[in-house]
N, C-alpha and C. Protein backbone atom coordinates (compact mmCIF):
# COMPACT_ATOMS: atom_id res chain seq x y z
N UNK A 1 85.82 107.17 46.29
CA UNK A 1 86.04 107.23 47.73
C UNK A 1 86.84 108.48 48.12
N UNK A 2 88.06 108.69 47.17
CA UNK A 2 88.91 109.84 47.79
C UNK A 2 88.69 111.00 46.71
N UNK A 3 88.12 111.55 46.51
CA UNK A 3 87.92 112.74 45.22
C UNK A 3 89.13 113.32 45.02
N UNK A 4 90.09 113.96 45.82
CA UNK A 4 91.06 114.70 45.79
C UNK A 4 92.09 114.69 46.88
N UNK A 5 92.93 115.33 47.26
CA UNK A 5 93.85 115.25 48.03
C UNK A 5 94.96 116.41 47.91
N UNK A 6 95.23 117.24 49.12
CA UNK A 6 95.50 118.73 49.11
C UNK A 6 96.68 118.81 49.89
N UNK A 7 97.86 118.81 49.85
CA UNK A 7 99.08 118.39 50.63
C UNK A 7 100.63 119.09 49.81
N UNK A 8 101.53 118.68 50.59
CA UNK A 8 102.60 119.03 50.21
C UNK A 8 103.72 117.75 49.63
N UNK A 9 104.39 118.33 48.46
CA UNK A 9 104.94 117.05 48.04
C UNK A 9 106.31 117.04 48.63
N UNK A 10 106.16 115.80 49.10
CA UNK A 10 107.39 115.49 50.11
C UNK A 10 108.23 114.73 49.41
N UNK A 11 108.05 114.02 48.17
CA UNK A 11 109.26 113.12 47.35
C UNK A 11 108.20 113.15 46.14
N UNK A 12 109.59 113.13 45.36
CA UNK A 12 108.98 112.76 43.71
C UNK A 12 109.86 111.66 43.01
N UNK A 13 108.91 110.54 43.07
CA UNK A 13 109.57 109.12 43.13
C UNK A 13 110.20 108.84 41.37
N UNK A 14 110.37 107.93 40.58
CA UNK A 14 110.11 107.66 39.62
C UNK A 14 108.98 107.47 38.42
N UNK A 15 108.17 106.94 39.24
CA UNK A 15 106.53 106.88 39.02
C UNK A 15 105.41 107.40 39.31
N UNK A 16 106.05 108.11 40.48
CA UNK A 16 104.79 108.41 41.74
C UNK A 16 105.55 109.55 42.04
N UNK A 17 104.79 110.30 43.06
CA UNK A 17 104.52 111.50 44.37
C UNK A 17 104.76 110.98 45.81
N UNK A 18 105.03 111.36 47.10
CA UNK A 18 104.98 110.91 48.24
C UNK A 18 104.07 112.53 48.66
N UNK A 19 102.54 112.40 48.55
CA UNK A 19 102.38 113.63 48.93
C UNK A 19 101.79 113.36 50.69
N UNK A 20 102.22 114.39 51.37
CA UNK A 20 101.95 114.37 52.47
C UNK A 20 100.53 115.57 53.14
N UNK A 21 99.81 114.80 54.18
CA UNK A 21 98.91 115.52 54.69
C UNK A 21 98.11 115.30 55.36
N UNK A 22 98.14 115.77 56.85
CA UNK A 22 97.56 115.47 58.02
C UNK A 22 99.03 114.50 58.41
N UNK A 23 99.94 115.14 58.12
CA UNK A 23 100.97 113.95 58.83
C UNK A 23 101.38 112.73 58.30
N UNK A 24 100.37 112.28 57.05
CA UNK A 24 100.69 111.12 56.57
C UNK A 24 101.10 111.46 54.79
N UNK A 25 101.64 110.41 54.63
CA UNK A 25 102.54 110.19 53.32
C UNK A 25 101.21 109.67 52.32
N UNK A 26 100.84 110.06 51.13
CA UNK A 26 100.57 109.01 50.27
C UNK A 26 101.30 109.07 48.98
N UNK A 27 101.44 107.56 48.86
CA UNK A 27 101.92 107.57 47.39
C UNK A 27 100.89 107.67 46.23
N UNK A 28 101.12 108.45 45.54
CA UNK A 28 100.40 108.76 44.52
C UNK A 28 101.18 108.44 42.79
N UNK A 29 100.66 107.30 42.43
CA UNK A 29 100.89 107.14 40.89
C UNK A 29 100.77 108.56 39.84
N UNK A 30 101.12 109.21 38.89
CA UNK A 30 100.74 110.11 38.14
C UNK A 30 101.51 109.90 36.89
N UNK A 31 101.13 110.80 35.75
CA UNK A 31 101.71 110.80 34.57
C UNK A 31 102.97 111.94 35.01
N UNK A 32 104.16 110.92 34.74
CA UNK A 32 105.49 111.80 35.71
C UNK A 32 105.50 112.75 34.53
N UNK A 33 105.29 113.05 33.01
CA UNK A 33 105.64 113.67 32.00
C UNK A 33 105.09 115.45 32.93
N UNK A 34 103.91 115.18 32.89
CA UNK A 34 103.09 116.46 33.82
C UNK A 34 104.21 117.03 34.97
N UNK A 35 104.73 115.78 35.64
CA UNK A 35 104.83 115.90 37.29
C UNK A 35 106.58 116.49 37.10
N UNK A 36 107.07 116.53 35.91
CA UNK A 36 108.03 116.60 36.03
C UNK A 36 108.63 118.19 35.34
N UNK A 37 107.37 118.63 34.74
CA UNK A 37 107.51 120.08 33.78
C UNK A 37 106.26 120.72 34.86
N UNK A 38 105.92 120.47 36.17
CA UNK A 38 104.88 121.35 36.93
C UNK A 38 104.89 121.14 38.62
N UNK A 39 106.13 120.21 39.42
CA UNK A 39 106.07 119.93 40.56
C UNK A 39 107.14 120.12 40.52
N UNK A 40 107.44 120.66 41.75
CA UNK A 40 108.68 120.74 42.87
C UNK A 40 108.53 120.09 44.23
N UNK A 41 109.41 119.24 44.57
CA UNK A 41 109.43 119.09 45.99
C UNK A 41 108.83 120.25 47.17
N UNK A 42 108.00 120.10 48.06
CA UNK A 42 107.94 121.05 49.04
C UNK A 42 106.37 122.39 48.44
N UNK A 43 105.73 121.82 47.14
CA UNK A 43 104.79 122.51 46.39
C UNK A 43 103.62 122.10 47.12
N UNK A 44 102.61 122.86 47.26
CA UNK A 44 101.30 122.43 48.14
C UNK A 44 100.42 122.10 46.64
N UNK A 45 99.72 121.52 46.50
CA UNK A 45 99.19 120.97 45.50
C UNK A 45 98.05 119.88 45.81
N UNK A 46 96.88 120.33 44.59
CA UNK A 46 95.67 119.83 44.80
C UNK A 46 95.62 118.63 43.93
N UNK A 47 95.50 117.10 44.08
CA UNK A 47 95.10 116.47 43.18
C UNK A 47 94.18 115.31 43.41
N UNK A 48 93.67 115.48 41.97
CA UNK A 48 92.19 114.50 41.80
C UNK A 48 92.94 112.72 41.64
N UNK A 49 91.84 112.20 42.35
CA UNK A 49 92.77 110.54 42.87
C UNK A 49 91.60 109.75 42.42
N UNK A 50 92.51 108.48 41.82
CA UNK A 50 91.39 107.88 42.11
C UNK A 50 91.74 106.60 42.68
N UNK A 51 91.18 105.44 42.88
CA UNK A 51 91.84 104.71 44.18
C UNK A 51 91.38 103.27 43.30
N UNK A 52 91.80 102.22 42.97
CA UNK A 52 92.40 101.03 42.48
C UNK A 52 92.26 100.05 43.48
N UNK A 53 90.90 99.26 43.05
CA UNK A 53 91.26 98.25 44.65
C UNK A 53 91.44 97.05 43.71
N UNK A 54 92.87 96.03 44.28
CA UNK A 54 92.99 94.88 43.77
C UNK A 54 92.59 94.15 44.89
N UNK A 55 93.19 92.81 44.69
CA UNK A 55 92.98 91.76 45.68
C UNK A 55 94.20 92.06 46.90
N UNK A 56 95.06 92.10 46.21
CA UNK A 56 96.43 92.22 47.12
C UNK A 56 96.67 93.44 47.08
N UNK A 57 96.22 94.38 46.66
CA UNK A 57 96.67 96.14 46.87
C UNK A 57 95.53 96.95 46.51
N UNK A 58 95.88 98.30 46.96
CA UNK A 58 94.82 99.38 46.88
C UNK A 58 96.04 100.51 46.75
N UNK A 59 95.73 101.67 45.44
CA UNK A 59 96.83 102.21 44.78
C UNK A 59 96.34 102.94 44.42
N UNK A 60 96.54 104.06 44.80
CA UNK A 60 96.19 105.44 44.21
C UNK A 60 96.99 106.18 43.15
N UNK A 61 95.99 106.59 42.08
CA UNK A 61 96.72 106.99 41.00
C UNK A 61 95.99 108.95 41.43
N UNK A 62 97.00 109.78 40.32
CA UNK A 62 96.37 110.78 41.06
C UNK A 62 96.70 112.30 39.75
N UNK A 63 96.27 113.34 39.36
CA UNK A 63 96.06 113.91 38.33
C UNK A 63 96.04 115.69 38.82
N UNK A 64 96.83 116.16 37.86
CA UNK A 64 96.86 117.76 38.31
C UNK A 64 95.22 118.79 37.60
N UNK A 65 94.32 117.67 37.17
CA UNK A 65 93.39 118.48 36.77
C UNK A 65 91.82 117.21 36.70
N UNK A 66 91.20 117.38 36.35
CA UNK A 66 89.86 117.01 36.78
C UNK A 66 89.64 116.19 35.25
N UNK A 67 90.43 116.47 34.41
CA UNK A 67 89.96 116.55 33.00
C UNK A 67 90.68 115.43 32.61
N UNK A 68 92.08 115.21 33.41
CA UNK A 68 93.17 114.49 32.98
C UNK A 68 92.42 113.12 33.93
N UNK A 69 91.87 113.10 34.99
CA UNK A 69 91.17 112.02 35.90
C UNK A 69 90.05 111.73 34.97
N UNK A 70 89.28 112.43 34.27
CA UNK A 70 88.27 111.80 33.57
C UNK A 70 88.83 111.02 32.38
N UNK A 71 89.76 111.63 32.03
CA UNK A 71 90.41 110.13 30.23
C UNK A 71 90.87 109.40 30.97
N UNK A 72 91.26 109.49 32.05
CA UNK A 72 91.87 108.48 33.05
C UNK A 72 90.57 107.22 32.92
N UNK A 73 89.89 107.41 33.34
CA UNK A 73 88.60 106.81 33.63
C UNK A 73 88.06 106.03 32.35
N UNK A 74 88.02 107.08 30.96
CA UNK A 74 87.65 106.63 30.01
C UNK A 74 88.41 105.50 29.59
N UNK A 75 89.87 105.75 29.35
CA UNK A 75 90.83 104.62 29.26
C UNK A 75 90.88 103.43 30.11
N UNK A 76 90.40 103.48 31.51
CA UNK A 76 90.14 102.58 31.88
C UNK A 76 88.96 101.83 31.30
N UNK A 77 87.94 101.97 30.84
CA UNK A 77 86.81 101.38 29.98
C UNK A 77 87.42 100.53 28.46
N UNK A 78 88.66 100.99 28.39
CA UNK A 78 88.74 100.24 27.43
C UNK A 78 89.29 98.07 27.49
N UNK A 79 88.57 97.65 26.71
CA UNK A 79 89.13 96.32 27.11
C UNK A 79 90.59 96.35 27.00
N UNK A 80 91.04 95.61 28.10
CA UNK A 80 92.52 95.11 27.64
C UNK A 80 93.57 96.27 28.75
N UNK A 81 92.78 97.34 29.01
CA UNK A 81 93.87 98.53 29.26
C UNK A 81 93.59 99.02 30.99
N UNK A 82 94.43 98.16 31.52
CA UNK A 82 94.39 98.71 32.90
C UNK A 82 94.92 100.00 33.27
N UNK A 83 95.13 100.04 35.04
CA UNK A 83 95.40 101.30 35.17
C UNK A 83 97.05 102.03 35.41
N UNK A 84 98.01 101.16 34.74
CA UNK A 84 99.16 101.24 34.69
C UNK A 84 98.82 101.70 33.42
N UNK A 85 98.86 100.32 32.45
CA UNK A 85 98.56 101.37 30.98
C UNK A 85 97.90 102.86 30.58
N UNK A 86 96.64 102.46 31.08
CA UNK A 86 95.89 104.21 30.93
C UNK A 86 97.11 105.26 31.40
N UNK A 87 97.52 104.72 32.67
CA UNK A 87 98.69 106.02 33.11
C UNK A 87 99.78 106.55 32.07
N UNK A 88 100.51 104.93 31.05
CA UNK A 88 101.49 105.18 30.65
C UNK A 88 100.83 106.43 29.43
N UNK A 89 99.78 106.09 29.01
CA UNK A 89 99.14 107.26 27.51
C UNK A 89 99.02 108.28 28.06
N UNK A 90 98.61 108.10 29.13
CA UNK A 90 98.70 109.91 29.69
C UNK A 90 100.25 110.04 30.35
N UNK A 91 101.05 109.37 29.92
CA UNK A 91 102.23 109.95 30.33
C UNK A 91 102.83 110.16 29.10
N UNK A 92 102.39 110.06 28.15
CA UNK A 92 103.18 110.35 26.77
C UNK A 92 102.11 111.19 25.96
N UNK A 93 101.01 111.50 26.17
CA UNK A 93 100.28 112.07 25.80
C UNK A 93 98.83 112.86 26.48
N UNK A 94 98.99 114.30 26.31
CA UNK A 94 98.06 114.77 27.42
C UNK A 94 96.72 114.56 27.06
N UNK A 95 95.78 115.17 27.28
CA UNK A 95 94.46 114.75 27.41
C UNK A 95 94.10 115.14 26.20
N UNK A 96 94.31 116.61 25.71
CA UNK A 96 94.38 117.10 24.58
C UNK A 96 94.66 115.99 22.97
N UNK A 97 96.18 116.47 23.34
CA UNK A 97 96.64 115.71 22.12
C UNK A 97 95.66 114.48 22.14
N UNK A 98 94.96 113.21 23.24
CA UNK A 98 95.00 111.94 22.97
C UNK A 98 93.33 112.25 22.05
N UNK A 99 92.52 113.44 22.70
CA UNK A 99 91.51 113.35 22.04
C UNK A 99 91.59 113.84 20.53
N UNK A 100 92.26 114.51 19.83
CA UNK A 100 92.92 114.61 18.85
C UNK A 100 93.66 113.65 18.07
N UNK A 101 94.12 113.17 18.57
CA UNK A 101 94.69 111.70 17.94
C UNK A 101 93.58 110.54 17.96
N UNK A 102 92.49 110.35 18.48
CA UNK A 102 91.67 109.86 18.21
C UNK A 102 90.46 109.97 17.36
N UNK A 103 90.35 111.48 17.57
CA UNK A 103 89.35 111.97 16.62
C UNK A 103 89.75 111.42 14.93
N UNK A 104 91.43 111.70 15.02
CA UNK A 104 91.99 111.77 13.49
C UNK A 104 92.31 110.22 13.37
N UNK A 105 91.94 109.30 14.52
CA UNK A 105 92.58 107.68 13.83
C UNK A 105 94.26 107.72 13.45
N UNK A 106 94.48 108.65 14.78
CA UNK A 106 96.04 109.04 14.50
C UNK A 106 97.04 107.65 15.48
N UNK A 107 96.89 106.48 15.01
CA UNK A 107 97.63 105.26 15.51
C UNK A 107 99.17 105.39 15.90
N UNK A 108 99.33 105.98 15.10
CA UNK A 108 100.62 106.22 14.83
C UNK A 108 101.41 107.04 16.69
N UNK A 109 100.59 108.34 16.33
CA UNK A 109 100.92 109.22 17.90
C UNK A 109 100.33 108.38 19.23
N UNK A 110 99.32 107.61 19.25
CA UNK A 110 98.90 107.06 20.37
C UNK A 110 99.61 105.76 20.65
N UNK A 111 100.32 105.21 19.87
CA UNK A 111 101.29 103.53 19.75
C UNK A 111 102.87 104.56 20.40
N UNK A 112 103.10 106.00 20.43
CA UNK A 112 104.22 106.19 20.83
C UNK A 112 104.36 106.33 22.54
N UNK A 113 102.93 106.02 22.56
CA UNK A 113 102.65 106.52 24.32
C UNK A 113 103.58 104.62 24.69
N UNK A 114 104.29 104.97 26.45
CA UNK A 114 104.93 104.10 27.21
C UNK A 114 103.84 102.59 27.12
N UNK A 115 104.16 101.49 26.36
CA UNK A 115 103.23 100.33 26.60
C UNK A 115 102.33 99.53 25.92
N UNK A 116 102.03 100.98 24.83
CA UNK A 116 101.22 100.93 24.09
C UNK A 116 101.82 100.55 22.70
N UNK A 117 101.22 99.37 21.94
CA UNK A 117 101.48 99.17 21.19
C UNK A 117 100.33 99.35 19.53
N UNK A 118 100.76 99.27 18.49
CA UNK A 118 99.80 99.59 17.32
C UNK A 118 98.66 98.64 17.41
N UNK A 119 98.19 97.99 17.52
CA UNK A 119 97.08 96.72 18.08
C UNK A 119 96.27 97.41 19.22
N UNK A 120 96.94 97.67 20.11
CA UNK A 120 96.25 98.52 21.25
C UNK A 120 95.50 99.93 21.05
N UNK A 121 96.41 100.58 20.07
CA UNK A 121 96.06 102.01 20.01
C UNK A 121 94.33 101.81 19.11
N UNK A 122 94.50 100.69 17.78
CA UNK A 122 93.57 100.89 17.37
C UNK A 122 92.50 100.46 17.85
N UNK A 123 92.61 99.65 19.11
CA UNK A 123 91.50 99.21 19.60
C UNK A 123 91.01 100.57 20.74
N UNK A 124 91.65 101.16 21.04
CA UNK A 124 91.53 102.38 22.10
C UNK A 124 90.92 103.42 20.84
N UNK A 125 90.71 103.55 20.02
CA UNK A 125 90.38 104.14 19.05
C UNK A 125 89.03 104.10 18.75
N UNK A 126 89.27 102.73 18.66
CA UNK A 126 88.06 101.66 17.91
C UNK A 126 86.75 102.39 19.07
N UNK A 127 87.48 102.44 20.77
CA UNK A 127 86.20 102.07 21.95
C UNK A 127 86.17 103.49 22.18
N UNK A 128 86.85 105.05 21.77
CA UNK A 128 86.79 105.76 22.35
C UNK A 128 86.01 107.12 21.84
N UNK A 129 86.17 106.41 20.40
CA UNK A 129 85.83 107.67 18.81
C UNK A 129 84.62 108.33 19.42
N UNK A 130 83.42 107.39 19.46
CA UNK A 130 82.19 108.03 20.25
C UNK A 130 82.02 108.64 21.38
N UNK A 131 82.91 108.88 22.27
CA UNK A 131 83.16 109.08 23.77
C UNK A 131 83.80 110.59 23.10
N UNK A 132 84.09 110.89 21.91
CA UNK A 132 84.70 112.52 22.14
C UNK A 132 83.86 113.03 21.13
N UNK A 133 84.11 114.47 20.64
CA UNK A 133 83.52 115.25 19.36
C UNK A 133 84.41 115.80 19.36
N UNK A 134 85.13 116.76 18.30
CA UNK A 134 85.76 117.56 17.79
C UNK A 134 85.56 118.77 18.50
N UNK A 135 84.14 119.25 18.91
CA UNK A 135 83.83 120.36 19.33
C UNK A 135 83.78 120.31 20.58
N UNK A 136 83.77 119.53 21.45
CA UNK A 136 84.68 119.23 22.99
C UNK A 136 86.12 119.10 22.94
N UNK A 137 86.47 118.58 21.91
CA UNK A 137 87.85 118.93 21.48
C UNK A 137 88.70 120.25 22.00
N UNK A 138 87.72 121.34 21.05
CA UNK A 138 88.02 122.49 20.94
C UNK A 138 87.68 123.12 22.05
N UNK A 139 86.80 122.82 22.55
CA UNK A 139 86.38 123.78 24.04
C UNK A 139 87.18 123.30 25.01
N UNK A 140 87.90 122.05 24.94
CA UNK A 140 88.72 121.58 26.44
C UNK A 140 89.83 122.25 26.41
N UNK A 141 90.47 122.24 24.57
CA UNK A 141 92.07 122.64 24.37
C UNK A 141 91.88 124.24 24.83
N UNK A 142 91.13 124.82 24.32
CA UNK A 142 90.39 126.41 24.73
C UNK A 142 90.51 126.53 26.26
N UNK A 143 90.52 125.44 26.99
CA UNK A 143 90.15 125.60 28.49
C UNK A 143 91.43 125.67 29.36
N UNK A 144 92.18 125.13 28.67
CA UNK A 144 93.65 124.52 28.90
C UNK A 144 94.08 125.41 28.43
N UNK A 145 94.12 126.59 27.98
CA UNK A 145 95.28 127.36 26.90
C UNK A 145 94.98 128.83 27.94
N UNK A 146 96.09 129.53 27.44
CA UNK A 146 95.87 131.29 28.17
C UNK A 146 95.97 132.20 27.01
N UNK A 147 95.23 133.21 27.91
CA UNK A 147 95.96 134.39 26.88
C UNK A 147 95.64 134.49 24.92
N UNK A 148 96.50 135.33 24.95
CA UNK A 148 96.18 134.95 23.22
C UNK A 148 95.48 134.28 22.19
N UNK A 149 96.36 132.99 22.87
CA UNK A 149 96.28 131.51 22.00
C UNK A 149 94.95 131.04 22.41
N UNK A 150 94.10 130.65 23.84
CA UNK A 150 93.15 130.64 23.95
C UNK A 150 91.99 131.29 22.61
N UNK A 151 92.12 132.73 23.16
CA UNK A 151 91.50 133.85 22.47
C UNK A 151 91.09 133.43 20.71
N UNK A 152 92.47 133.22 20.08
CA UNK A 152 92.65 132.54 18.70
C UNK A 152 91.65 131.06 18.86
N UNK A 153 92.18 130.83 19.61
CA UNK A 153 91.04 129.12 19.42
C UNK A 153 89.60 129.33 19.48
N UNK A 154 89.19 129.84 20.21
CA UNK A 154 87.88 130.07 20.35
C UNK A 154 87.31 130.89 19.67
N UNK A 155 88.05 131.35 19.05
CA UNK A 155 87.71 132.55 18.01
C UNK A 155 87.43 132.05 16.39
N UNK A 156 87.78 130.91 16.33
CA UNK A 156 87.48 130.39 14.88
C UNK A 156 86.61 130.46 14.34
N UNK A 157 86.50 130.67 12.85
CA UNK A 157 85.15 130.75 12.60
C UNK A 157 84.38 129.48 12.30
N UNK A 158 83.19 129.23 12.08
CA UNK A 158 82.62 128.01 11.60
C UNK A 158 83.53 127.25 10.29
N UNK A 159 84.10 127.79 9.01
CA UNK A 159 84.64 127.81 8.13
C UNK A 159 85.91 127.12 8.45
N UNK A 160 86.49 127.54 9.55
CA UNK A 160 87.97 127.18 9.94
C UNK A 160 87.47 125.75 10.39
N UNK A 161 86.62 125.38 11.58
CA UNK A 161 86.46 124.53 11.92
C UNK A 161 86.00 123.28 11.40
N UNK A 162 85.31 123.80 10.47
CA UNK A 162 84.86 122.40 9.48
C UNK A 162 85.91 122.16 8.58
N UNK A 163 86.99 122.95 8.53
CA UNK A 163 88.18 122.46 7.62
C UNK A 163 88.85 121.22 8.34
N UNK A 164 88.96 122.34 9.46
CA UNK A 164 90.06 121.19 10.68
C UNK A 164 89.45 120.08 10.35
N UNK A 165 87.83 120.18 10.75
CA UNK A 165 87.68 118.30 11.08
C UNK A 165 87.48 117.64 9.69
N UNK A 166 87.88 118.54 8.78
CA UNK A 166 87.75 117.62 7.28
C UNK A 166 89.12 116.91 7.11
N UNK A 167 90.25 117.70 7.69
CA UNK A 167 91.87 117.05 7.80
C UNK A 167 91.88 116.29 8.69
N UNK A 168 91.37 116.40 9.99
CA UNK A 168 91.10 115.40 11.02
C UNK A 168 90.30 114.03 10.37
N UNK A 169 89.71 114.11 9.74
CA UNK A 169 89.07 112.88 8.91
C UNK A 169 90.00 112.66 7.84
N UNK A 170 90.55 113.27 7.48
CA UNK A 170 91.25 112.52 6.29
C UNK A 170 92.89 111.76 6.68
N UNK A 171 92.53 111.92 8.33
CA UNK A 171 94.04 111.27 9.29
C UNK A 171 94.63 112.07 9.35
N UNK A 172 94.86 113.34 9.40
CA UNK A 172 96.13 114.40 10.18
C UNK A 172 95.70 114.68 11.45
N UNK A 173 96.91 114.77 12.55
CA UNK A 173 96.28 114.73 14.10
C UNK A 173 95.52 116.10 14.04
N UNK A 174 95.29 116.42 15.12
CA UNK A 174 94.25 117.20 15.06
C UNK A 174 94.88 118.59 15.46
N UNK A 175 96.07 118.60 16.23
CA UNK A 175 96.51 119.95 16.47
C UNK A 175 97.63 120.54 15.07
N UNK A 176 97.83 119.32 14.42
CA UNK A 176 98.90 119.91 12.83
C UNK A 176 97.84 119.80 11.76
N UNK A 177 96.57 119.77 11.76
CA UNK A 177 95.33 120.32 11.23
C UNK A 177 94.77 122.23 11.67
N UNK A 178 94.97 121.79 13.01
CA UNK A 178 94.84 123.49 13.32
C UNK A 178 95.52 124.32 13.14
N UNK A 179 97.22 124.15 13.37
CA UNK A 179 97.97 124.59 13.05
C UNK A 179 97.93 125.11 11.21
N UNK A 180 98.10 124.24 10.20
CA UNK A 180 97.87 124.61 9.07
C UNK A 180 96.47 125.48 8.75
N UNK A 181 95.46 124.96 9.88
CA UNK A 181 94.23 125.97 9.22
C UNK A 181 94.57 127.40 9.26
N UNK A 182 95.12 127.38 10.50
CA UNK A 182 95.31 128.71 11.32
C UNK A 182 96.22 129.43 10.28
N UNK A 183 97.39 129.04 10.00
CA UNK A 183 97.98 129.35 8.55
C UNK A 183 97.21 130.45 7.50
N UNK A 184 95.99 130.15 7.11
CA UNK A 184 95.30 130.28 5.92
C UNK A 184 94.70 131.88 6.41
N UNK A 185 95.08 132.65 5.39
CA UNK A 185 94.59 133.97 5.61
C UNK A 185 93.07 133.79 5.07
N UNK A 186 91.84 133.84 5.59
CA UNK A 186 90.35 134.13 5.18
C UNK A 186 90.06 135.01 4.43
N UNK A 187 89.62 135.15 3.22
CA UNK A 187 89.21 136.08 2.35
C UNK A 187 87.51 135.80 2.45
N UNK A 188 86.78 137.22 1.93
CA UNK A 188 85.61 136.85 2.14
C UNK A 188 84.86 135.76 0.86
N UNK A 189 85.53 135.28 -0.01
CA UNK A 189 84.71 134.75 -1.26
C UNK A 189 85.11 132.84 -0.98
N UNK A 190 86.39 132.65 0.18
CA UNK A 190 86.62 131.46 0.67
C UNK A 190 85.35 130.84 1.14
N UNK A 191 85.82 129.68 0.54
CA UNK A 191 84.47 128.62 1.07
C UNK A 191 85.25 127.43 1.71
N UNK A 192 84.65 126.42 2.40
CA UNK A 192 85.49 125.61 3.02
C UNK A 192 86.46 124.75 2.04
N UNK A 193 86.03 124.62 1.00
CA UNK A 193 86.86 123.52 -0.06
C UNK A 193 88.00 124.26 -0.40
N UNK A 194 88.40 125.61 -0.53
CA UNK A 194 89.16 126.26 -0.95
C UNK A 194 90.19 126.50 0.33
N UNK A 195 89.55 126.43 1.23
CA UNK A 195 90.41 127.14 2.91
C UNK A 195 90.99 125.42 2.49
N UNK A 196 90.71 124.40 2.31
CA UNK A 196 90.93 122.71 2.32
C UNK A 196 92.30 122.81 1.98
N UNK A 197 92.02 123.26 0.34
CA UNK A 197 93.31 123.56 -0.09
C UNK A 197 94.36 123.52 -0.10
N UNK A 198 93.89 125.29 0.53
CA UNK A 198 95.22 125.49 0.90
C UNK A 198 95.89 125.42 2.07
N UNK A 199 95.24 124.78 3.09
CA UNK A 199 95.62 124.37 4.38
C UNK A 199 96.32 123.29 4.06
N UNK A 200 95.87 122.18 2.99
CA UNK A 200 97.20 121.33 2.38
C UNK A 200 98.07 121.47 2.59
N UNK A 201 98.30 122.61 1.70
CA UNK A 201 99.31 123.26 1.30
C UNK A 201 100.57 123.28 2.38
N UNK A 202 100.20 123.69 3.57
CA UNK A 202 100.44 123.57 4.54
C UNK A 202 100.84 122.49 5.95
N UNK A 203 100.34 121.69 4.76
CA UNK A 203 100.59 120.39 5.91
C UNK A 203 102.39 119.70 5.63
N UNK A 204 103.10 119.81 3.92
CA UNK A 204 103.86 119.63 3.90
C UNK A 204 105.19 120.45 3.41
């Protein structure tokens, strides 16, 4: 019903936004972790909403990017996990990290999100594994990043990447998989079992 919403933030509650526009106030639910390292009072700001109809209320939750409203969505698909919960994982974990921690069956980082407990995570796991790839992975974190670091991500070679998701399968999250790949100086006679290695090497 409401795609977005383009206003100025007039209060930044505990939980929520009071963003204002056309004169009127809305409260807007968000992951305060975001709202609190990227909003200021008095900031004009665009965000994607999505709108919650109960019996007794209608509640808008609301997102600084398009990407963060879609796991929004996905998490809502999961049994068991309404839209308080979905909020609390994206308040302890961005969109990034959560698809990464899922890819890797990383229970552990997704049970630290607000609500969520180890029972929950693996069932959010269990419903979501097919809903991502590794290589949307990499193109979203790529999308999200500037500069440099971007540049480096997208720049991997095939070799690097099939390492990552060989550590990502063997349960390391998925960004202290990249991190150690990234580590590994490439020689030309490296093959992926050898980059494996010594990206180990690296993990502790």
């Amino acid at each position: 019903m409401i795609a977005y919403i383009k206003g100025l933030v007039a209060e930044i509650m505990e939980d929520r936004i009071v963003l204002e526009t056309g004169n009127i106030g809305y409260n807007v639910f968000m992951p305060m972790a975001a709202v609190e390292k990227t909003l200021r009072t008095g900031d004009e700001v665009k965000i994607h909403t999505y709108l919650n109809v109960r019996e007794d209320a209608m509640q808008l939750f609301g997102f600084l990017t398009r990407d963060d409203l879609n796991t929004f969505k996905l998490l809502l698909g999961v049994n068991g996990i309404g839209p308080k919960a979905a909020l609390g994982v994206l308040s302890g974990l961005s969109a990034d990290e959560l698809r990464f921690a899922v890819l890797a069956d990383d229970v552990k980082t997704i049970s630290r999100a607000p609500g969520i407990g180890k029972k929950t995570a693996q069932k959010l796991i269990l419903e979501l594994k097919d809903k991502f790839s590794l290589e949307d992975a990499f193109e979203q974190k790529t999308a999200h990043m500037h500069g440099e670091e971007a540049g480096e991500l997208s720049g991997l070679s095939d070799i690097r990447k099939e390492a990552v998701e060989a550590l990502t399968a063997l349960g390391y999250s998925g960004s202290d998989a990249l991190k150690a790949v990234k580590k590994v100086e490439i020689t030309q006679d490296m093959n992926v079992e050898t980059l494996l290695k010594a990206a180990l090497k690296n993990m502790f």
